[in-house]
C-alpha atoms as a PDB file:
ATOM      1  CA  UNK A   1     102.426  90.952 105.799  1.00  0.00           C
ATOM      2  CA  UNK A   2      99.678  93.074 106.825  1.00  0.00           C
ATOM      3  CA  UNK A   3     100.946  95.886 109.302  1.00  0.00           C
ATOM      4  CA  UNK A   4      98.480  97.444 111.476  1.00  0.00           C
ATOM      5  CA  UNK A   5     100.350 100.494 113.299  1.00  0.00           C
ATOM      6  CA  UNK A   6      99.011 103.315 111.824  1.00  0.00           C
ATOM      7  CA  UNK A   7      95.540 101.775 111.741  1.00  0.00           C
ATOM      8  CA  UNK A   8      92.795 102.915 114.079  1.00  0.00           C
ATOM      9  CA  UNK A   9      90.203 100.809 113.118  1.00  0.00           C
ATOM     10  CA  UNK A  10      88.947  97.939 110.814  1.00  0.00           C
ATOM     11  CA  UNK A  11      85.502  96.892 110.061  1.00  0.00           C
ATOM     12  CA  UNK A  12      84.589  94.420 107.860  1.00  0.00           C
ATOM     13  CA  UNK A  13      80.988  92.687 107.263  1.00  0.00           C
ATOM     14  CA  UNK A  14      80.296  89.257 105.471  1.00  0.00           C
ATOM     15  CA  UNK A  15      77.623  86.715 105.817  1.00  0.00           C
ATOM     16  CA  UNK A  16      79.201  83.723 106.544  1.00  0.00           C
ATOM     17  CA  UNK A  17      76.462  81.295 104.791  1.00  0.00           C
ATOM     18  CA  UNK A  18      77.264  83.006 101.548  1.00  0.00           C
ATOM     19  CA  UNK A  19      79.914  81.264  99.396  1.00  0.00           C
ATOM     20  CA  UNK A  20      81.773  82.410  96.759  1.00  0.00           C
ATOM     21  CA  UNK A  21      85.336  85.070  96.150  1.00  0.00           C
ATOM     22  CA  UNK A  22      83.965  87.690  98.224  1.00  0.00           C
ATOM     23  CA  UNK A  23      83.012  85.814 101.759  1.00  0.00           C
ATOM     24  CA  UNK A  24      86.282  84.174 101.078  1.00  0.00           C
ATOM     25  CA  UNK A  25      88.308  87.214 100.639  1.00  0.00           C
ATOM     26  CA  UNK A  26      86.724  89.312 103.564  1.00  0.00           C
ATOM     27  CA  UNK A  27      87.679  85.728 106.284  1.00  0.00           C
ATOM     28  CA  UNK A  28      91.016  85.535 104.335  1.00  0.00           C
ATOM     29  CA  UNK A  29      91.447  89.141 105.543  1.00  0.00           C
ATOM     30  CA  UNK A  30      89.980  88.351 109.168  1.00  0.00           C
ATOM     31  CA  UNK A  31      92.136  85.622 109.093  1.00  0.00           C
ATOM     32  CA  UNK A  32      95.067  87.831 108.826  1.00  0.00           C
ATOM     33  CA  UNK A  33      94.857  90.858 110.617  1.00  0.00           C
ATOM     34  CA  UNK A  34      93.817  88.103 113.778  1.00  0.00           C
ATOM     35  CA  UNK A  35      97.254  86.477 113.840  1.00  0.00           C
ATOM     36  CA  UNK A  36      99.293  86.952 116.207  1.00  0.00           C
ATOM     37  CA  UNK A  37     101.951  88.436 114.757  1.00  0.00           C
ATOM     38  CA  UNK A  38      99.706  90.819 112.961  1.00  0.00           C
ATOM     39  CA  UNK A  39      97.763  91.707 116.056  1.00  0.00           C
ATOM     40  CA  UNK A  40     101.155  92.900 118.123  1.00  0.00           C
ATOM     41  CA  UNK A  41     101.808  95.466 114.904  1.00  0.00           C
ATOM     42  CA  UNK A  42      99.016  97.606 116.923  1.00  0.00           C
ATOM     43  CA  UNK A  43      97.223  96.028 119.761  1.00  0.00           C
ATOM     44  CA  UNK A  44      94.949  98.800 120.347  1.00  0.00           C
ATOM     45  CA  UNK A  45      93.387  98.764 117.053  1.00  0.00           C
ATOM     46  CA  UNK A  46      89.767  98.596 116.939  1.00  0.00           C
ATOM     47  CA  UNK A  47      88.215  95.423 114.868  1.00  0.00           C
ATOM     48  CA  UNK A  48      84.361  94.931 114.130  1.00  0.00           C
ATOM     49  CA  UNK A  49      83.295  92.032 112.433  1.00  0.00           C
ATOM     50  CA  UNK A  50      79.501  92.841 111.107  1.00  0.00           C
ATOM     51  CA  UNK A  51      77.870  89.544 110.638  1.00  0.00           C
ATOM     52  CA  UNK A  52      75.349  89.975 107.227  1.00  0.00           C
ATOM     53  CA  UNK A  53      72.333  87.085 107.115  1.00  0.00           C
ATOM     54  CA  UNK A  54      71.737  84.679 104.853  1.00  0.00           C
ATOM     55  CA  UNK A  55      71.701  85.864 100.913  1.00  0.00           C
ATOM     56  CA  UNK A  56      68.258  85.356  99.305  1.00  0.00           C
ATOM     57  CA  UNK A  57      70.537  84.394  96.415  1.00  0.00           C
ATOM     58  CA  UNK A  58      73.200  81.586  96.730  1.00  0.00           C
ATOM     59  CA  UNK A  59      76.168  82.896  95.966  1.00  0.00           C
ATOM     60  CA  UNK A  60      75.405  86.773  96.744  1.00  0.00           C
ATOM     61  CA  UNK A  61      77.231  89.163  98.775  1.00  0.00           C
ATOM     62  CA  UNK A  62      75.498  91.837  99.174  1.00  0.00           C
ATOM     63  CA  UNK A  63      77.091  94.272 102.009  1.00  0.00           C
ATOM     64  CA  UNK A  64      80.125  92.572 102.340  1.00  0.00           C
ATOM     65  CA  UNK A  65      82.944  94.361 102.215  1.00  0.00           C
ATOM     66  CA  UNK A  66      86.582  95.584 105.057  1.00  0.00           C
ATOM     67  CA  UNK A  67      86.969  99.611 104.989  1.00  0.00           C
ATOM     68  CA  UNK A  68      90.149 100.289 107.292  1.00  0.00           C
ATOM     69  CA  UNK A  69      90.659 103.741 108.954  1.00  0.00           C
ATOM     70  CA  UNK A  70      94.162 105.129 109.868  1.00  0.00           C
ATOM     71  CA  UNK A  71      95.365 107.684 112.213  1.00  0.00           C
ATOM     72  CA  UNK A  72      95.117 110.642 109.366  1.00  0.00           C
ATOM     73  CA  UNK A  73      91.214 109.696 108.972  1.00  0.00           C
ATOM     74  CA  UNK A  74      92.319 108.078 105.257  1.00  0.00           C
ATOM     75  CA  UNK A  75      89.761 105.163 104.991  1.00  0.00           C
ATOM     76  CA  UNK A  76      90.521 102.654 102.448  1.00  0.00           C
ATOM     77  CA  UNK A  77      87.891 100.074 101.030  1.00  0.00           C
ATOM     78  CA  UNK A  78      87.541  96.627 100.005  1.00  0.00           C
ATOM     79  CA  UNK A  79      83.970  96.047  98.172  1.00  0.00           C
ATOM     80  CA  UNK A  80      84.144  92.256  96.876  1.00  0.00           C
ATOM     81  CA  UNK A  81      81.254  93.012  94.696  1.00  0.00           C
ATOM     82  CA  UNK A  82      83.649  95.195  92.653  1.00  0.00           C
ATOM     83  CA  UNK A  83      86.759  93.549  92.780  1.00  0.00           C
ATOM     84  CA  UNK A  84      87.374  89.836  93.500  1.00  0.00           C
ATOM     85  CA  UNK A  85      90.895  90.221  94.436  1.00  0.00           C
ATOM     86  CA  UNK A  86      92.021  91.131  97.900  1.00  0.00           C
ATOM     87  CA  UNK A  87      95.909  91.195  96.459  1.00  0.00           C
ATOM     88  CA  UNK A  88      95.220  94.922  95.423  1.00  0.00           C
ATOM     89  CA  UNK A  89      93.365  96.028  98.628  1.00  0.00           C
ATOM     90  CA  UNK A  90      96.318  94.420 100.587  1.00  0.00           C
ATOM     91  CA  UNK A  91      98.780  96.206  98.534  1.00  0.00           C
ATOM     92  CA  UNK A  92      96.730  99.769  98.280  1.00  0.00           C
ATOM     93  CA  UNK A  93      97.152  99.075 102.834  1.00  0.00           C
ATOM     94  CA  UNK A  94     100.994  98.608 102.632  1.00  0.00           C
ATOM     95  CA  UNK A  95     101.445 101.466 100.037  1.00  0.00           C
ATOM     96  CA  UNK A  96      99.253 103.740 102.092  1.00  0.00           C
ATOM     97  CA  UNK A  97     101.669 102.863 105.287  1.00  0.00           C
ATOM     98  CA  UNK A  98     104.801 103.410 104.090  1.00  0.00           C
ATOM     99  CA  UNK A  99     103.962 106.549 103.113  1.00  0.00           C
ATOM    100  CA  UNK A 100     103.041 107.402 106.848  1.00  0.00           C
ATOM    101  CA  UNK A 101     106.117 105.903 107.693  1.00  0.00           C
ATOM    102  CA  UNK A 102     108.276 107.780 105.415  1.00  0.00           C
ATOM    103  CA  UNK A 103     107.643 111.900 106.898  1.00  0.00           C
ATOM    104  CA  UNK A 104     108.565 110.179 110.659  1.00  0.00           C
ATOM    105  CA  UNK A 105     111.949 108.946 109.443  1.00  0.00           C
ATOM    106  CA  UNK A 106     112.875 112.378 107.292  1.00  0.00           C
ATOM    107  CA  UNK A 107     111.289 114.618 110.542  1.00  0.00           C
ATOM    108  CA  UNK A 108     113.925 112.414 112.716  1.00  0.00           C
ATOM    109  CA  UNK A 109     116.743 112.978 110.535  1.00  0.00           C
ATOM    110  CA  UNK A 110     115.898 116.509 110.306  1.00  0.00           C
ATOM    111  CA  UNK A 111     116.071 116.974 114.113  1.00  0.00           C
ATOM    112  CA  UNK A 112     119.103 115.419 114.259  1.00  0.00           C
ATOM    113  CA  UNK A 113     120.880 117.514 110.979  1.00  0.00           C
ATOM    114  CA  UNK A 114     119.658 120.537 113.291  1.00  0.00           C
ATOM    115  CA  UNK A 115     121.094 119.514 116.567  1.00  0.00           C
ATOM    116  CA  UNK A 116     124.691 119.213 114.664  1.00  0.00           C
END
């Protein structure tokens, strides 16, 4: 599952007449982060969708693409035209959250060691 709590912002652009892995990907992604359950991680997170127009060639995706920013300014990127797979991107997002999770839990049991 997608957890937004550390993020401060997502933007992603697609043009939704284009078909193909990479408008499919970027709505998959849409798709998630807009569920409910996903949503409540962080309500205050910021979402723009960037709407692209209609590719001159079928099939292209030119633009399209999610970059989401966290609270320490890290943005991480998802360009389609590079990569057809969102799997990675997804897991790159839940690898780059733990990791902000991790210093909060040693700082807590730090403070508590201290107050012993």
């Amino acid at each position: 599952m997608v957890n937004l709590k550390h993020v401060t912002s997502v933007s992603m652009s697609f043009s939704p007449f284009a078909g193909g892995s990479a408008t499919a990907a970027v709505r998959l992604f849409l798709n998630m982060i807009t569920s409910d359950k996903v949503a409540k991680t962080n309500p205050s997170c910021a979402l723009k969708t960037t709407l692209l127009p209609p590719p001159a060639t079928p099939g292209e995706n030119q633009g399209a693409g999610i970059a989401v920013t966290y609270k320490d300014n890290k943005v991480i990127k998802y360009d389609p035209s590079t990569s057809k797979k969102i799997l990675p991107f997804l897991q790159q997002l839940e690898q780059h959250s733990l990791g902000l999770e991790q210093p909060a839990a040693g700082g807590g049991a730090a403070k508590a060691a201290g107050k012993r």
